[in-house]
C-alpha atoms as a PDB file:
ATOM      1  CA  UNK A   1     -27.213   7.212  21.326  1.00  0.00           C
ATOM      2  CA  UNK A   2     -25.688   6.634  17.928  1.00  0.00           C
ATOM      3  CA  UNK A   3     -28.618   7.009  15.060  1.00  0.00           C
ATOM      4  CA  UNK A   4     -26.752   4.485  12.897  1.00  0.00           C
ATOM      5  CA  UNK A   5     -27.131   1.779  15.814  1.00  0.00           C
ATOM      6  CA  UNK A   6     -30.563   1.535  16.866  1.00  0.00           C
ATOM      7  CA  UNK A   7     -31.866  -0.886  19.366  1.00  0.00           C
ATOM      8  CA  UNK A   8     -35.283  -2.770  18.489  1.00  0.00           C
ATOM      9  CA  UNK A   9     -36.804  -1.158  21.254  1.00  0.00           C
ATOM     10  CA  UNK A  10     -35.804   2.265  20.150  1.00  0.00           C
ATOM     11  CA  UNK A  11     -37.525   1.167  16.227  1.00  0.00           C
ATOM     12  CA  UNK A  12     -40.628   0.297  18.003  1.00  0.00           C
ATOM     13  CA  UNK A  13     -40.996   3.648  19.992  1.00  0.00           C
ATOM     14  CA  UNK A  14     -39.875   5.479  17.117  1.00  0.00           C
ATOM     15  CA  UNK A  15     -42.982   4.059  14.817  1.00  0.00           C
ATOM     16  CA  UNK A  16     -45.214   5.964  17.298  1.00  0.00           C
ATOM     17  CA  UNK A  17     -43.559   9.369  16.972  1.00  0.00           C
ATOM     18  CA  UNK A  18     -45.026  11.901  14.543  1.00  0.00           C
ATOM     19  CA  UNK A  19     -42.283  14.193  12.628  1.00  0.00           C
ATOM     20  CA  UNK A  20     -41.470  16.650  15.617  1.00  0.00           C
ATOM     21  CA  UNK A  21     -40.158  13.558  17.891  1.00  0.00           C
ATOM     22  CA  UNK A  22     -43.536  13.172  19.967  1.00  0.00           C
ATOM     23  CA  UNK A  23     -45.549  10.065  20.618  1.00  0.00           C
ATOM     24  CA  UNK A  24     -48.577  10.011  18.056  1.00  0.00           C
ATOM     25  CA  UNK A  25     -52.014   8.993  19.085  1.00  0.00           C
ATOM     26  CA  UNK A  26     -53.173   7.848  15.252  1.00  0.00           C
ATOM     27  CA  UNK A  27     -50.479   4.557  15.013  1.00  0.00           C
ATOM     28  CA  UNK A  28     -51.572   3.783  18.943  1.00  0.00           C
ATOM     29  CA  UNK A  29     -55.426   3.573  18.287  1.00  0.00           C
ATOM     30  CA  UNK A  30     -54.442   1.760  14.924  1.00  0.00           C
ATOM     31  CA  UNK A  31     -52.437  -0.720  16.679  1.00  0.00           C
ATOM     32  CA  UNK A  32     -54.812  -1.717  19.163  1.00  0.00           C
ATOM     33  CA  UNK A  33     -57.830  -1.239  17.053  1.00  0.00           C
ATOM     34  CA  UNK A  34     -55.964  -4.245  14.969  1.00  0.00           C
ATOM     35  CA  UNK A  35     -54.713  -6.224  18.296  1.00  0.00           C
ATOM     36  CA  UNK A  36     -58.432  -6.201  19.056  1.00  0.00           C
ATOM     37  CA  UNK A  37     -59.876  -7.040  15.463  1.00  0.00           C
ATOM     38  CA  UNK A  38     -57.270  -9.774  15.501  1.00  0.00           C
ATOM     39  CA  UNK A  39     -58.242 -10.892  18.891  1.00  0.00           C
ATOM     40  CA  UNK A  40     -61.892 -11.040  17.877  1.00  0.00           C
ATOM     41  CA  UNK A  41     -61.126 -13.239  15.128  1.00  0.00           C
ATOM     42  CA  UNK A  42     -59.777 -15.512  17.088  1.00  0.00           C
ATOM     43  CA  UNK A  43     -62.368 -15.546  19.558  1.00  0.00           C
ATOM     44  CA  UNK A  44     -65.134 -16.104  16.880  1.00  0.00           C
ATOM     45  CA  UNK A  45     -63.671 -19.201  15.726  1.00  0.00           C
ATOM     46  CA  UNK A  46     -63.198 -21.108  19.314  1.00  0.00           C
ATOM     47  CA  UNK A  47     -66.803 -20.334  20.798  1.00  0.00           C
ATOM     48  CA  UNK A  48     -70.284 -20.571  19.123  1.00  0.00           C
ATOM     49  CA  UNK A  49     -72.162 -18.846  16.822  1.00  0.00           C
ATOM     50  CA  UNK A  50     -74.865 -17.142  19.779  1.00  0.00           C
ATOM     51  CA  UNK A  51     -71.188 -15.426  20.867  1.00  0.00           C
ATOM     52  CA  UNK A  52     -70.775 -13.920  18.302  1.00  0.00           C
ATOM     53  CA  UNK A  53     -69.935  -9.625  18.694  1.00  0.00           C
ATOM     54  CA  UNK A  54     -72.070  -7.398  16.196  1.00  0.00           C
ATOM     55  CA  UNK A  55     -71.175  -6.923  12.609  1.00  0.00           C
ATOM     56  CA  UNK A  56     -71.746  -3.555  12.759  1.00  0.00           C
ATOM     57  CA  UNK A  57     -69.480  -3.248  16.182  1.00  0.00           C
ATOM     58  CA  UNK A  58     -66.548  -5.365  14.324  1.00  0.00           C
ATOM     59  CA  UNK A  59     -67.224  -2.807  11.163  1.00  0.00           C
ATOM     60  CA  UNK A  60     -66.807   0.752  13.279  1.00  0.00           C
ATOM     61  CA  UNK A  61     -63.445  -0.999  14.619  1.00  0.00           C
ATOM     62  CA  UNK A  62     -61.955  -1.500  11.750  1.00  0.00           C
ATOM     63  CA  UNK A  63     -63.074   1.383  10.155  1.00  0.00           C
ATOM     64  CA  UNK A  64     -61.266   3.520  12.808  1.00  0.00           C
ATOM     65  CA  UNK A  65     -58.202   1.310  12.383  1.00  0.00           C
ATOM     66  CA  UNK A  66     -58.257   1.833   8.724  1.00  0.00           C
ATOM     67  CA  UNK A  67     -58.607   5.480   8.680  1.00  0.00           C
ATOM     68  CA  UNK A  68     -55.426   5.738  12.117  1.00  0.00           C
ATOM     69  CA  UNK A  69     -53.232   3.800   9.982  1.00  0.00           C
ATOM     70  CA  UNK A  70     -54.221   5.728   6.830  1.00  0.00           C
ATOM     71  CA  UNK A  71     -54.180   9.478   8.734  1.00  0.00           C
ATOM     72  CA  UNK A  72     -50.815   8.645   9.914  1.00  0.00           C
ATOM     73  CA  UNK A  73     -49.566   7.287   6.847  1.00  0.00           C
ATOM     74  CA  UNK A  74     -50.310  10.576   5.071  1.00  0.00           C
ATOM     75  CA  UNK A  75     -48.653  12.296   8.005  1.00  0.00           C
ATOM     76  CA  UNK A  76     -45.718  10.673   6.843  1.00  0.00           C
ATOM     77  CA  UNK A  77     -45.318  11.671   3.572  1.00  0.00           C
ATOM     78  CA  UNK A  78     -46.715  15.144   3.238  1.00  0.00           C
ATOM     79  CA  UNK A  79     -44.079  18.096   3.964  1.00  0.00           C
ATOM     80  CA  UNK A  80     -44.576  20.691   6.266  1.00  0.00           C
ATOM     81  CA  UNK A  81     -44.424  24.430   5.619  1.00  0.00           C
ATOM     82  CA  UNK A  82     -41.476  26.289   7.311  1.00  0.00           C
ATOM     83  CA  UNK A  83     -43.776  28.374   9.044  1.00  0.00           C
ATOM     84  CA  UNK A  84     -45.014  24.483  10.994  1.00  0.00           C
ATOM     85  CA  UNK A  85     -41.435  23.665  11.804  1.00  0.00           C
ATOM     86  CA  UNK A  86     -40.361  25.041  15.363  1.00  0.00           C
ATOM     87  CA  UNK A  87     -37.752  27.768  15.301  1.00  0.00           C
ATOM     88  CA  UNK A  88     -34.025  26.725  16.786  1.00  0.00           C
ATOM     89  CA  UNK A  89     -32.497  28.426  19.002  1.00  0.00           C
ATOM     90  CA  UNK A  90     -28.691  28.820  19.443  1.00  0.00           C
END
């Protein structure tokens, strides 16, 4: 596959890989931690106020979407020593 012509399908799998080419757990639980917070939302404003999930429960979701998305991000941008990167063999 040419790198220069990438499919959107291919973008979307390739936000879940970390640097070595391998799918990533922090962006997964940070995506659905904020399909859920999202879906909550718009729960809470179609049904009553007795329906209503914790505040505390909503709070420890978001939380651990903040801190995937932010532990991934500084995956990202921090280098890694040569003695992290696998070896190549010829």
């Amino acid at each position: 596959m040419d790198q220069n012509n990438l499919t959107f399908r291919q973008f979307v799998i390739d936000l879940f890989k970390d640097e070595r080419g391998s799918i990533s757990i922090k962006p997964v639980v940070a995506l659905l931690g904020a399909i859920f917070l999202c879906v909550t939302m718009c729960l809470n404003s179609l049904t009553p106020e007795k329906f209503k999930p914790s505040d505390k429960l909503v709070d420890a979701v978001m939380i651990i979407t903040a801190v995937g998305m932010g532990a991934d991000s500084i995956d990202k941008f921090t280098k890694k020593s040569p003695e992290d990167t696998p070896s190549q063999q010829s």
